[in-house]
C-alpha atoms as a PDB file:
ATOM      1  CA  UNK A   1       7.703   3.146  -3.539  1.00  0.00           C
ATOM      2  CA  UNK A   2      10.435   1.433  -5.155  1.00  0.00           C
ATOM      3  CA  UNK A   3      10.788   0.370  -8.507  1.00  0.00           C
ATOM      4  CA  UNK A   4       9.548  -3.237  -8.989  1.00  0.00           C
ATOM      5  CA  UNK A   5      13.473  -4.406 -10.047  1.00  0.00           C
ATOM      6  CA  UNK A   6      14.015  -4.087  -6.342  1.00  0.00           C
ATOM      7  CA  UNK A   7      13.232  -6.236  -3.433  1.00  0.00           C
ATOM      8  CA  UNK A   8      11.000  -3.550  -1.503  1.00  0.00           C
ATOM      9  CA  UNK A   9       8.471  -6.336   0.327  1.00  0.00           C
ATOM     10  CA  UNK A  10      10.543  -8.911   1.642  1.00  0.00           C
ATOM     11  CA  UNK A  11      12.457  -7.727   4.318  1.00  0.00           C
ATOM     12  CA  UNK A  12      15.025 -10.163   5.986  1.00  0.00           C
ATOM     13  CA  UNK A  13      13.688  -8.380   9.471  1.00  0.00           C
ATOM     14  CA  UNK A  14      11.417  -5.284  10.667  1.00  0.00           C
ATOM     15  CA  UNK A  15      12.949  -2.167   9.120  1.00  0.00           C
ATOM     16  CA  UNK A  16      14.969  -3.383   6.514  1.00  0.00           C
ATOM     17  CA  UNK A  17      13.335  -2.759   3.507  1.00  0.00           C
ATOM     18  CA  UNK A  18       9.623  -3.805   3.062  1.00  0.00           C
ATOM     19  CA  UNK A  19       8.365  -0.327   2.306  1.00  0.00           C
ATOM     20  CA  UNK A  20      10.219   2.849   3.564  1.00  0.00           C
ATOM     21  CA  UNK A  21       9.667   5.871   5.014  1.00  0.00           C
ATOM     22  CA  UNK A  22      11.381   9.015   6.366  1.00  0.00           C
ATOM     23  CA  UNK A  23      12.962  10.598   9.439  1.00  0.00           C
ATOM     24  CA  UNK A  24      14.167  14.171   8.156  1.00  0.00           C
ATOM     25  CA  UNK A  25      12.064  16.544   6.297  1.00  0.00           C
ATOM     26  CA  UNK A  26      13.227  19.007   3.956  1.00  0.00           C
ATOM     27  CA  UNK A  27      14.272  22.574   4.943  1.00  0.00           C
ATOM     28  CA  UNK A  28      11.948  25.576   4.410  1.00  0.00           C
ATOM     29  CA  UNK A  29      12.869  27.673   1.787  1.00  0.00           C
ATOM     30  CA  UNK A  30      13.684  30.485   3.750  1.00  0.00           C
ATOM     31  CA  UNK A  31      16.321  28.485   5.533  1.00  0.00           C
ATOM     32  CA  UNK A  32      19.337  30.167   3.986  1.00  0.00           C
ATOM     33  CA  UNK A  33      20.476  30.602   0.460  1.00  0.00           C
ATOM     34  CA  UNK A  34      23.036  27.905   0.739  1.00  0.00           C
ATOM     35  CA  UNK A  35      20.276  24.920   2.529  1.00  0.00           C
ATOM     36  CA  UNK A  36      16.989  26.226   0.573  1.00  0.00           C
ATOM     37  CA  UNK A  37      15.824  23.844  -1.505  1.00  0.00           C
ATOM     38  CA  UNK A  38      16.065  24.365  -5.528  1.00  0.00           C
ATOM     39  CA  UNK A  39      13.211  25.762  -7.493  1.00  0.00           C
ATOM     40  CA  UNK A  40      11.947  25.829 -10.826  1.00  0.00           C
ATOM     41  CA  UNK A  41      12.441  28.531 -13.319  1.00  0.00           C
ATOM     42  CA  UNK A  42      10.036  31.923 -12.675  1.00  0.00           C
ATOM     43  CA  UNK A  43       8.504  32.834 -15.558  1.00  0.00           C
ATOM     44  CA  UNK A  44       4.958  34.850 -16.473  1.00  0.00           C
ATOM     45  CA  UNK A  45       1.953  33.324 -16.726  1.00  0.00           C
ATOM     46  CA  UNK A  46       1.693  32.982 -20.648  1.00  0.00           C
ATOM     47  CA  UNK A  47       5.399  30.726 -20.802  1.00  0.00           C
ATOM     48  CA  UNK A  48       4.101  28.874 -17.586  1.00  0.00           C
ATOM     49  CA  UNK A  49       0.527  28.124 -19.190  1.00  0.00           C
ATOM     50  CA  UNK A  50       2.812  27.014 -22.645  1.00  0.00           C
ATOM     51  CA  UNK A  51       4.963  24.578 -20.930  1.00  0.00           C
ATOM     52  CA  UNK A  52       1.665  22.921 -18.864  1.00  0.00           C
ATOM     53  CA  UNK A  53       0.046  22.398 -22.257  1.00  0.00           C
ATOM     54  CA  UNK A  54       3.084  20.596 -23.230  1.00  0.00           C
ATOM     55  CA  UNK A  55       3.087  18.700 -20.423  1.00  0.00           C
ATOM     56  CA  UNK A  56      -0.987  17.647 -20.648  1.00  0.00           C
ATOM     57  CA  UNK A  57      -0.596  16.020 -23.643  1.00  0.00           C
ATOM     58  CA  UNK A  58       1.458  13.386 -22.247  1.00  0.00           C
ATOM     59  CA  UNK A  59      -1.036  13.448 -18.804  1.00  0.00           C
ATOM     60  CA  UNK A  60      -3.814  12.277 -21.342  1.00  0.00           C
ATOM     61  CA  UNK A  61      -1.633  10.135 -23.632  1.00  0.00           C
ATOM     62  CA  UNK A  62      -1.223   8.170 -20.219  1.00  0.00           C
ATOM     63  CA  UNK A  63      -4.333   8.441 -18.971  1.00  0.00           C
ATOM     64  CA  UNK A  64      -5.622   7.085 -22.090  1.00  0.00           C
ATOM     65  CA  UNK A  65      -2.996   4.186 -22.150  1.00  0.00           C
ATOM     66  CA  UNK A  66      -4.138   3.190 -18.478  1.00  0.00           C
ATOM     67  CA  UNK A  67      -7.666   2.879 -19.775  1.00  0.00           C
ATOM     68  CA  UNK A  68      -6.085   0.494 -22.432  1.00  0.00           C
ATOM     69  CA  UNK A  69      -4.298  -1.560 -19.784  1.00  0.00           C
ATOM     70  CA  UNK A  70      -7.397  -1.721 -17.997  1.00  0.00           C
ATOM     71  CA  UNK A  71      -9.475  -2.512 -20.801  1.00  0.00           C
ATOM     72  CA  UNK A  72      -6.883  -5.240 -21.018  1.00  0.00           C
ATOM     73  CA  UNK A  73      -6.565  -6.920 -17.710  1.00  0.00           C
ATOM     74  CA  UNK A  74     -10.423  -6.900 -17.740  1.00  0.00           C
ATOM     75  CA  UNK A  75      -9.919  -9.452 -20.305  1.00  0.00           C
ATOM     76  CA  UNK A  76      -7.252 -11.685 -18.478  1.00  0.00           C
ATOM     77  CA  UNK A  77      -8.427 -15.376 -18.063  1.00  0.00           C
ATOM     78  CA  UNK A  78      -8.674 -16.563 -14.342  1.00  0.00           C
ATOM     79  CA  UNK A  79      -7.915 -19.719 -12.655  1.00  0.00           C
ATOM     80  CA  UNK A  80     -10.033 -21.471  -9.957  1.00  0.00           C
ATOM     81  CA  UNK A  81      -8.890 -21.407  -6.034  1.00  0.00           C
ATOM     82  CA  UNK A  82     -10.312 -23.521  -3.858  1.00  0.00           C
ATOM     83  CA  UNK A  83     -13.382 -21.827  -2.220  1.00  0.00           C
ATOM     84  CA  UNK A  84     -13.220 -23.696   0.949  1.00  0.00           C
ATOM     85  CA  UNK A  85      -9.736 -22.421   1.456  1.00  0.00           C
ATOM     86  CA  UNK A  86      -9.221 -22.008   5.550  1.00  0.00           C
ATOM     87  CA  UNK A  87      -9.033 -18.451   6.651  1.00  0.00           C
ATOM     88  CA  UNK A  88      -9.163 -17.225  10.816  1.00  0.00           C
ATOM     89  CA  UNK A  89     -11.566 -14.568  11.511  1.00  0.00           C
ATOM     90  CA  UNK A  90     -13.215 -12.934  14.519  1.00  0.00           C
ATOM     91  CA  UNK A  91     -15.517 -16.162  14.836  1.00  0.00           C
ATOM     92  CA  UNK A  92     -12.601 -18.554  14.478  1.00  0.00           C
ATOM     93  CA  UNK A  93     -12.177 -20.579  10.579  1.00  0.00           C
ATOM     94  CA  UNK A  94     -13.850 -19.772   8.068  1.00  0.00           C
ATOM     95  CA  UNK A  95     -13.293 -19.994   3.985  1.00  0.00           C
ATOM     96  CA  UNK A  96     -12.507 -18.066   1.033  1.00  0.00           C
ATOM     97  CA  UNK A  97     -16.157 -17.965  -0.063  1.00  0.00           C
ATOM     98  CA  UNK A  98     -17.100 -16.623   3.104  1.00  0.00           C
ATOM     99  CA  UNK A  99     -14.643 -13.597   2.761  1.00  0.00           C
ATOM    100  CA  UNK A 100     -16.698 -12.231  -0.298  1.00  0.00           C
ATOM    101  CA  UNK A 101     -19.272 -11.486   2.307  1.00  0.00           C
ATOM    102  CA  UNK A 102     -22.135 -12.287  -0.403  1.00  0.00           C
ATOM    103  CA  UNK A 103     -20.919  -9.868  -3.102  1.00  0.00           C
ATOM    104  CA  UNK A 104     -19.727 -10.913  -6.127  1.00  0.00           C
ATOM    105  CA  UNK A 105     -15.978  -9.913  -6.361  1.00  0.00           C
ATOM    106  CA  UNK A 106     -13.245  -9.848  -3.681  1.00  0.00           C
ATOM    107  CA  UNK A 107      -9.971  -7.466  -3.380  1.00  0.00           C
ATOM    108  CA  UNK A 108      -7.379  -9.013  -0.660  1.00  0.00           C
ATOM    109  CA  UNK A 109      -4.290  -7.530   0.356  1.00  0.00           C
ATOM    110  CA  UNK A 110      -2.065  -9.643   1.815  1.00  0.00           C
ATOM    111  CA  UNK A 111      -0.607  -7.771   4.759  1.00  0.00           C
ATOM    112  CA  UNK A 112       2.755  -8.847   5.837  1.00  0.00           C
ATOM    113  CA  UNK A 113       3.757 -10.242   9.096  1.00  0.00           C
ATOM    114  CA  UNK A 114       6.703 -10.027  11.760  1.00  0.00           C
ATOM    115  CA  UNK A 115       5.488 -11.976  14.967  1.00  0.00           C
ATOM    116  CA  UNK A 116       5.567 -11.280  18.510  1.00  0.00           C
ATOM    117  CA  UNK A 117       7.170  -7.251  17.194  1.00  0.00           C
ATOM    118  CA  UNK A 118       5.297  -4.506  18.468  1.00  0.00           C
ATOM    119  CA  UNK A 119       3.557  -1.837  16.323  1.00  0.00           C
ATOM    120  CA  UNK A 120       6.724  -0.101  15.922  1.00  0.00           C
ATOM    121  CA  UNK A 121       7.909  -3.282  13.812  1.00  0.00           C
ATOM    122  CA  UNK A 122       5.555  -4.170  12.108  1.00  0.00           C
ATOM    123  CA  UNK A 123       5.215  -3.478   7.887  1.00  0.00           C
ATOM    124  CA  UNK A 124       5.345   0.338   7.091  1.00  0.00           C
ATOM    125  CA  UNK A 125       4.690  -0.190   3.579  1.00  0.00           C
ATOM    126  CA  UNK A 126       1.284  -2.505   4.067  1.00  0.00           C
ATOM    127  CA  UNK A 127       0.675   0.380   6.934  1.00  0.00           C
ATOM    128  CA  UNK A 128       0.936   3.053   4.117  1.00  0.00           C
ATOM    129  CA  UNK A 129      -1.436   1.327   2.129  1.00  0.00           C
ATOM    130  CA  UNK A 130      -4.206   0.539   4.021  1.00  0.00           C
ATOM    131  CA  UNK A 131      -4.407   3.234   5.931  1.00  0.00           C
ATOM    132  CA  UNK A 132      -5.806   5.193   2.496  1.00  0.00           C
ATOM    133  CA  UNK A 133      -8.672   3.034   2.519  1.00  0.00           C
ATOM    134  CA  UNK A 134     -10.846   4.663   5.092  1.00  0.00           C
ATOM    135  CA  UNK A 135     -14.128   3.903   3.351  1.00  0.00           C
ATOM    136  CA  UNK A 136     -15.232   1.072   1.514  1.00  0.00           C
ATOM    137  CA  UNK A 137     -19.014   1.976   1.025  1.00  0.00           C
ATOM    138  CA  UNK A 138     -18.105   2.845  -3.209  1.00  0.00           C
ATOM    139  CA  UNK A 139     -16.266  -0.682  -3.711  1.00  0.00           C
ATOM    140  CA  UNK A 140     -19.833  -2.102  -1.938  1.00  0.00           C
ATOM    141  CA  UNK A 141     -21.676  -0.308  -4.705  1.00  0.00           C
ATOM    142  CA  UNK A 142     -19.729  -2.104  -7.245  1.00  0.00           C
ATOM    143  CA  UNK A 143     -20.344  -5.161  -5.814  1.00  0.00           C
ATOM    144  CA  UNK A 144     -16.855  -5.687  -4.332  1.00  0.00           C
ATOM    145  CA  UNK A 145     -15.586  -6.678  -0.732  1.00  0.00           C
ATOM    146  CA  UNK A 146     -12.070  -5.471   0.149  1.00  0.00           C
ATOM    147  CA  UNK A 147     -10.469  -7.664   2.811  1.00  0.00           C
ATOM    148  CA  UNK A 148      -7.094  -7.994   4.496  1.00  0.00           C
ATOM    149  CA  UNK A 149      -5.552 -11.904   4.433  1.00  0.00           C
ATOM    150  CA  UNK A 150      -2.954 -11.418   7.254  1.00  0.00           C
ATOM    151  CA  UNK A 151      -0.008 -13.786   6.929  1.00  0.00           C
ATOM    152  CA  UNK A 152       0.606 -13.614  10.523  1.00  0.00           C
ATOM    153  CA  UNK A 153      -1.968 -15.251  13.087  1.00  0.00           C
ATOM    154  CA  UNK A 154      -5.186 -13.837  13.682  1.00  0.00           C
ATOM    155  CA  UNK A 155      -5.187 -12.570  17.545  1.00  0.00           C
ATOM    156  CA  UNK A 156      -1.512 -11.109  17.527  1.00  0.00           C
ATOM    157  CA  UNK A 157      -2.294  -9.227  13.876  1.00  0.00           C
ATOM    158  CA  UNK A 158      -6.176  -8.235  14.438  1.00  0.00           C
ATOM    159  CA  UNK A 159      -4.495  -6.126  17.538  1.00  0.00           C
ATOM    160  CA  UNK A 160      -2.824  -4.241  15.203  1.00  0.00           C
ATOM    161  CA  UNK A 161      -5.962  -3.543  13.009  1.00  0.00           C
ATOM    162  CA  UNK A 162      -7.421  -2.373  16.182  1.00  0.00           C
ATOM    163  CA  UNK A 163      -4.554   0.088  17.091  1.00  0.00           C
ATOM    164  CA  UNK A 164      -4.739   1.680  13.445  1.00  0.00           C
ATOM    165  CA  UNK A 165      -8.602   1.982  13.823  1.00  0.00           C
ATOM    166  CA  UNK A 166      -8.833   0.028  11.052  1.00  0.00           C
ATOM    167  CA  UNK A 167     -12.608  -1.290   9.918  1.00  0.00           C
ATOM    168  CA  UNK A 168     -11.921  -3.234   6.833  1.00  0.00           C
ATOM    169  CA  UNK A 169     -12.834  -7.404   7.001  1.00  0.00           C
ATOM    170  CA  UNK A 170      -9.315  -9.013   8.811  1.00  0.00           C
ATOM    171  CA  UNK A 171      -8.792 -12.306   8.386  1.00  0.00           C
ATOM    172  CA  UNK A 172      -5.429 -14.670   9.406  1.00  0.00           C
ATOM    173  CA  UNK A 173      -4.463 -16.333   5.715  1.00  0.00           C
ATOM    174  CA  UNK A 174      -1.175 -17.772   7.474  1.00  0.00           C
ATOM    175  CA  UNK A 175      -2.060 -22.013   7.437  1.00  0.00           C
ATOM    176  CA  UNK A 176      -3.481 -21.707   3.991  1.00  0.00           C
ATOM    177  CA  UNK A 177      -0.570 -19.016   2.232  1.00  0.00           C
ATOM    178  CA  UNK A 178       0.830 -21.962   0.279  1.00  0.00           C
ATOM    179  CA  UNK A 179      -3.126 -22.519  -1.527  1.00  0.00           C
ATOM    180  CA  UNK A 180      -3.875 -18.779  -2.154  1.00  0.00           C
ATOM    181  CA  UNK A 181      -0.539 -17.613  -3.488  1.00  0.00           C
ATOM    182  CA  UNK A 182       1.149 -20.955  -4.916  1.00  0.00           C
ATOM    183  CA  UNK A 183       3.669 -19.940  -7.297  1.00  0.00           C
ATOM    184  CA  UNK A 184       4.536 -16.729  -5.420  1.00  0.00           C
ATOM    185  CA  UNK A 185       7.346 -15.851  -2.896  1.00  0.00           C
ATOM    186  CA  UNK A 186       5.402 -15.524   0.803  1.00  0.00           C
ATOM    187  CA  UNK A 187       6.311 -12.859   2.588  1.00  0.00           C
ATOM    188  CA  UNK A 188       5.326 -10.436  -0.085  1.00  0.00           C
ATOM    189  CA  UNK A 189       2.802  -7.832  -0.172  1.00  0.00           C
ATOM    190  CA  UNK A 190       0.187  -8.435  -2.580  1.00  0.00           C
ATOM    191  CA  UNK A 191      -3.210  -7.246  -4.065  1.00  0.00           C
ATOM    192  CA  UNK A 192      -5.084 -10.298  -5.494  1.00  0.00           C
ATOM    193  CA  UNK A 193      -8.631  -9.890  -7.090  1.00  0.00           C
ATOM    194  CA  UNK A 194     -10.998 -12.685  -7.043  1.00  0.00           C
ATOM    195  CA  UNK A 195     -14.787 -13.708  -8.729  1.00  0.00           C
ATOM    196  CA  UNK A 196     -17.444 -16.274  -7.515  1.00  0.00           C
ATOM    197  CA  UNK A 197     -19.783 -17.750  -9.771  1.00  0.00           C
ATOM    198  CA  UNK A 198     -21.846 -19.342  -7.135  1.00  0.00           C
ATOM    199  CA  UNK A 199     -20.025 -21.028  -4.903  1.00  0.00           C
ATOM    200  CA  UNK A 200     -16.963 -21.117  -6.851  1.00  0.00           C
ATOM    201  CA  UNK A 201     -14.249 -19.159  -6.738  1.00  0.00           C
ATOM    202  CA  UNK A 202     -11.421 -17.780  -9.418  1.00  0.00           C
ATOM    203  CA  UNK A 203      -8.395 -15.333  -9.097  1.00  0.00           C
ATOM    204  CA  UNK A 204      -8.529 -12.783 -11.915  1.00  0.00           C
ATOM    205  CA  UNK A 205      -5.542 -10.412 -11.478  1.00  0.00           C
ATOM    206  CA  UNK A 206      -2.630 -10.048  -8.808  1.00  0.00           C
ATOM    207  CA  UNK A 207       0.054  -7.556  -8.246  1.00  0.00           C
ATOM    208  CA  UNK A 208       2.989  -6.815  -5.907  1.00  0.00           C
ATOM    209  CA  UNK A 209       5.994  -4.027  -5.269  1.00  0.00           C
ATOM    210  CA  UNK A 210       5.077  -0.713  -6.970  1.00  0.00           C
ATOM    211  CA  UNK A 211       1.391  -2.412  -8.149  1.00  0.00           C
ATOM    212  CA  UNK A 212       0.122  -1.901  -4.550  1.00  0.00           C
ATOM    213  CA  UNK A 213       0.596   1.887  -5.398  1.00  0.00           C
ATOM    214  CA  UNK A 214      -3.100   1.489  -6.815  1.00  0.00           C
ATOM    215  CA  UNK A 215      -4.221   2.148  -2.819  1.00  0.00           C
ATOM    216  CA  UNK A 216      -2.336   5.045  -2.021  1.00  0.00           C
ATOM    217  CA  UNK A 217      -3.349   8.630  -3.233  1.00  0.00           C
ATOM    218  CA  UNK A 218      -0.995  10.215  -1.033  1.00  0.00           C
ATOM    219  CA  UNK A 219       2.006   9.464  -3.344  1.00  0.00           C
ATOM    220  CA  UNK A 220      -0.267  10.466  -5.954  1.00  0.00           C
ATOM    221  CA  UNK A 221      -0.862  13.254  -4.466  1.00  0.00           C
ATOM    222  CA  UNK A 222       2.995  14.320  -4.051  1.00  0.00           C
ATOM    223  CA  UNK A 223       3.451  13.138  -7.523  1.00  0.00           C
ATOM    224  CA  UNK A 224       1.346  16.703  -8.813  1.00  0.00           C
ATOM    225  CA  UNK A 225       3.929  18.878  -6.699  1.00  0.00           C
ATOM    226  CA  UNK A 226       7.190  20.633  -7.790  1.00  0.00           C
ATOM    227  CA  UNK A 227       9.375  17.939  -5.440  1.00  0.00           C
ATOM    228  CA  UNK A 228       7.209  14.980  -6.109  1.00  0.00           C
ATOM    229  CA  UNK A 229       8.241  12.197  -3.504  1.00  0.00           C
ATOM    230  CA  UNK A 230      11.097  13.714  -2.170  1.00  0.00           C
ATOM    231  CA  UNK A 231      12.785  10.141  -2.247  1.00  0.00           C
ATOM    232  CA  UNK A 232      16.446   9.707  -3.611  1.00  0.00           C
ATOM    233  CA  UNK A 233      15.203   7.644  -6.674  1.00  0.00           C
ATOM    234  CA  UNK A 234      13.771   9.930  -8.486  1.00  0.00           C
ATOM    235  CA  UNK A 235      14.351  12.079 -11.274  1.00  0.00           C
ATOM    236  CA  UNK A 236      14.307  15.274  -9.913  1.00  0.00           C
ATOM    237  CA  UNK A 237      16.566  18.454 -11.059  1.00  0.00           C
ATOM    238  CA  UNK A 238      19.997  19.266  -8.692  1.00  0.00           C
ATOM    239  CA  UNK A 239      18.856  20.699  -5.756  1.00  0.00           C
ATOM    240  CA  UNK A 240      15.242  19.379  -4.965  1.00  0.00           C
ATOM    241  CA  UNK A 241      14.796  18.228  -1.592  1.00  0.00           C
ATOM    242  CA  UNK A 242      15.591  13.894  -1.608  1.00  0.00           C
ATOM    243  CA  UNK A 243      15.993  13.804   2.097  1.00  0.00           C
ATOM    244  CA  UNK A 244      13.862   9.718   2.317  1.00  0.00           C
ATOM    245  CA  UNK A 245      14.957   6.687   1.016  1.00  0.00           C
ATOM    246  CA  UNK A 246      13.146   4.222  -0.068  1.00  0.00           C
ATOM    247  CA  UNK A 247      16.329   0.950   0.521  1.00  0.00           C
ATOM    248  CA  UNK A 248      16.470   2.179   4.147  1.00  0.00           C
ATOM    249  CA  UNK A 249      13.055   2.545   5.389  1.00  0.00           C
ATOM    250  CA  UNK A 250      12.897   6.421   4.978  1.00  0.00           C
ATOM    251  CA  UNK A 251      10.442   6.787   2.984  1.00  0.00           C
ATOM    252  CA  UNK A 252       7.598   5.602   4.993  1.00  0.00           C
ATOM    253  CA  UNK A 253       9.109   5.850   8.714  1.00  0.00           C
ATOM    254  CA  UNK A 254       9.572   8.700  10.930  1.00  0.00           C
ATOM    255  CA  UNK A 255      11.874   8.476  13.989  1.00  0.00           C
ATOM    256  CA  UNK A 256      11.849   4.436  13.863  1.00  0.00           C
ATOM    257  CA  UNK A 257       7.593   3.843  13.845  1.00  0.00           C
ATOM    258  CA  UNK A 258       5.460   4.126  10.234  1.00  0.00           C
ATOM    259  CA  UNK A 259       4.582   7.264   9.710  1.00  0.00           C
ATOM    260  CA  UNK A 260       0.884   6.759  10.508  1.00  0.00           C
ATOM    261  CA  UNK A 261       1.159   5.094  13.852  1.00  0.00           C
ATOM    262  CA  UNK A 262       2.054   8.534  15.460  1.00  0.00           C
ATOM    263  CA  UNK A 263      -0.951   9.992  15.975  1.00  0.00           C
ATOM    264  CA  UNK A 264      -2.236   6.860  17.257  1.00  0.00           C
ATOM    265  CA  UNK A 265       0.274   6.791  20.224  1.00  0.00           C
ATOM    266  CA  UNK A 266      -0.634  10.360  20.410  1.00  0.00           C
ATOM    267  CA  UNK A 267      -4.457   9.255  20.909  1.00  0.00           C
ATOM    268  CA  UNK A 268      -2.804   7.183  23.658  1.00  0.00           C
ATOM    269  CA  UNK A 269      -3.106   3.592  21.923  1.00  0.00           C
ATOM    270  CA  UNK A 270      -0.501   1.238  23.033  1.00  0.00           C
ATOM    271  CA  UNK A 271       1.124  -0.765  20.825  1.00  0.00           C
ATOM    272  CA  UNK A 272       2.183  -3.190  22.209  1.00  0.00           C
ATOM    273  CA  UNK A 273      -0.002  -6.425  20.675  1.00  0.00           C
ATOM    274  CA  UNK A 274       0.454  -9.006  22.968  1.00  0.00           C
ATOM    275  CA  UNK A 275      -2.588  -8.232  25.378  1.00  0.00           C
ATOM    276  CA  UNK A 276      -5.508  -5.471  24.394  1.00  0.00           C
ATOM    277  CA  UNK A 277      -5.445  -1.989  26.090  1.00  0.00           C
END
């Protein structure tokens, strides 16, 4: 994902920029000596095994400075938010408090919105995100609900939940956006962490742009291999494969649709969200 200098979530229109995603993948390596990608350095196992040692130092170093950051924003004050806040769910309105579900702690992404658009236009980069969270049974052990907050209305955006084959809690946060994110541009995506004590409620931590990263172990995943992300910001040697970009919506879309909605279509889903299949 972008860096957070750079207006990655607030598209002007579908497609322009919110997240990105890619249309051409790299070429094999056996492609030709002049369109093969580059590669490191072959050496034997001893230099390899020297150079990874060098490298885990600074893996722990930053482990160990994430636990610090952690240790940190565990200590953040909060602020109160309204608990009777209006959100639309399956049953029609219902509140803030509600959303927790009866647990202590809530996690709600803000998924943005581009009305009456078909899957096709809808946010790749809130796509990305929450498809990685198949399974929410170890954030139930800890006492935590993870919700989406829709800024678009209810029935148009809960189709979309349905075409992903989504089962996280989907609620419509569009009448009360100005309440729950005051002070922040709408629009955006966002992960915003909330506490009840009773039936009150407080925010204790939000985070936008390259913060939503936190969801997604696929780019954590490409992160551990020799050509990382494959996007054209990054520091990479001359001659790794940067085919996606993440300013024009390569990075996270293939052939005009996010990347994830394919296999849907190919399950015969239709996206179209104005009336249910």
């Amino acid at each position: 994902m972008e860096d957070e200098s750079t207006n990655r979530a607030g598209p002007a229109s579908p497609g322009s920029g919110c997240c990105a995603a890619g249309s051409v993948p790299p070429k094999p390596a056996g492609a030709g000596a002049a369109d093969a990608p580059g590669l490191p350095e072959a050496v034997d196992r001893a230099a390899f095994q020297a150079e990874l040692d060098r490298l885990r130092i600074r893996e722990k170093a930053h482990t160990r400075e994430g636990d610090a950051i952690a240790a940190a924003r565990r200590r953040l004050p909060m602020v109160e938010v309204d608990a009777g806040t209006t959100l639309i769910g399956p049953d029609g309105p219902t509140t803030l408090l509600d959303a927790f579900e009866g647990r202590r702690q809530l996690i709600a992404y803000y998924f943005m919105w581009y009305p009456g658009n078909p899957a096709a236009g809808q946010c790749e980069g809130c796509t990305w995100c929450n498809t990685h969270l198949a399974e929410l049974s170890y954030l139930h052990s800890r006492d935590i609900t993870y919700a989406v907050f829709c800024q678009g209305p209810y029935d148009e955006s809960s189709r979309y939940r349905d075409f992903m084959g989504w089962r996280m809690p989907w609620y419509s946060a569009q009448d009360s956006l100005d309440t729950l994110l005051v002070g922040r541009r709408l629009g955006m995506m966002y992960l915003v962490c909330y506490v009840r004590d009773r039936d009150r409620v407080f925010e204790t931590y939000w985070t936008t742009l390259r913060g939503v990263e936190e969801m997604d172990y696929s780019y954590a995943l490409m992160d551990l291999t020799v050509y990382g992300r494959q996007e054209t910001q990054e520091d990479s040697p001359p001659g790794w494969p940067q085919p996606r970009r993440v300013d024009d919506d390569s990075s996270l879309r293939t052939d005009g649709r996010p990347i994830a909605q394919w296999p849907r279509l190919e399950a015969g889903r239709s996206d179209d969200l104005t009336v249910r299949p």
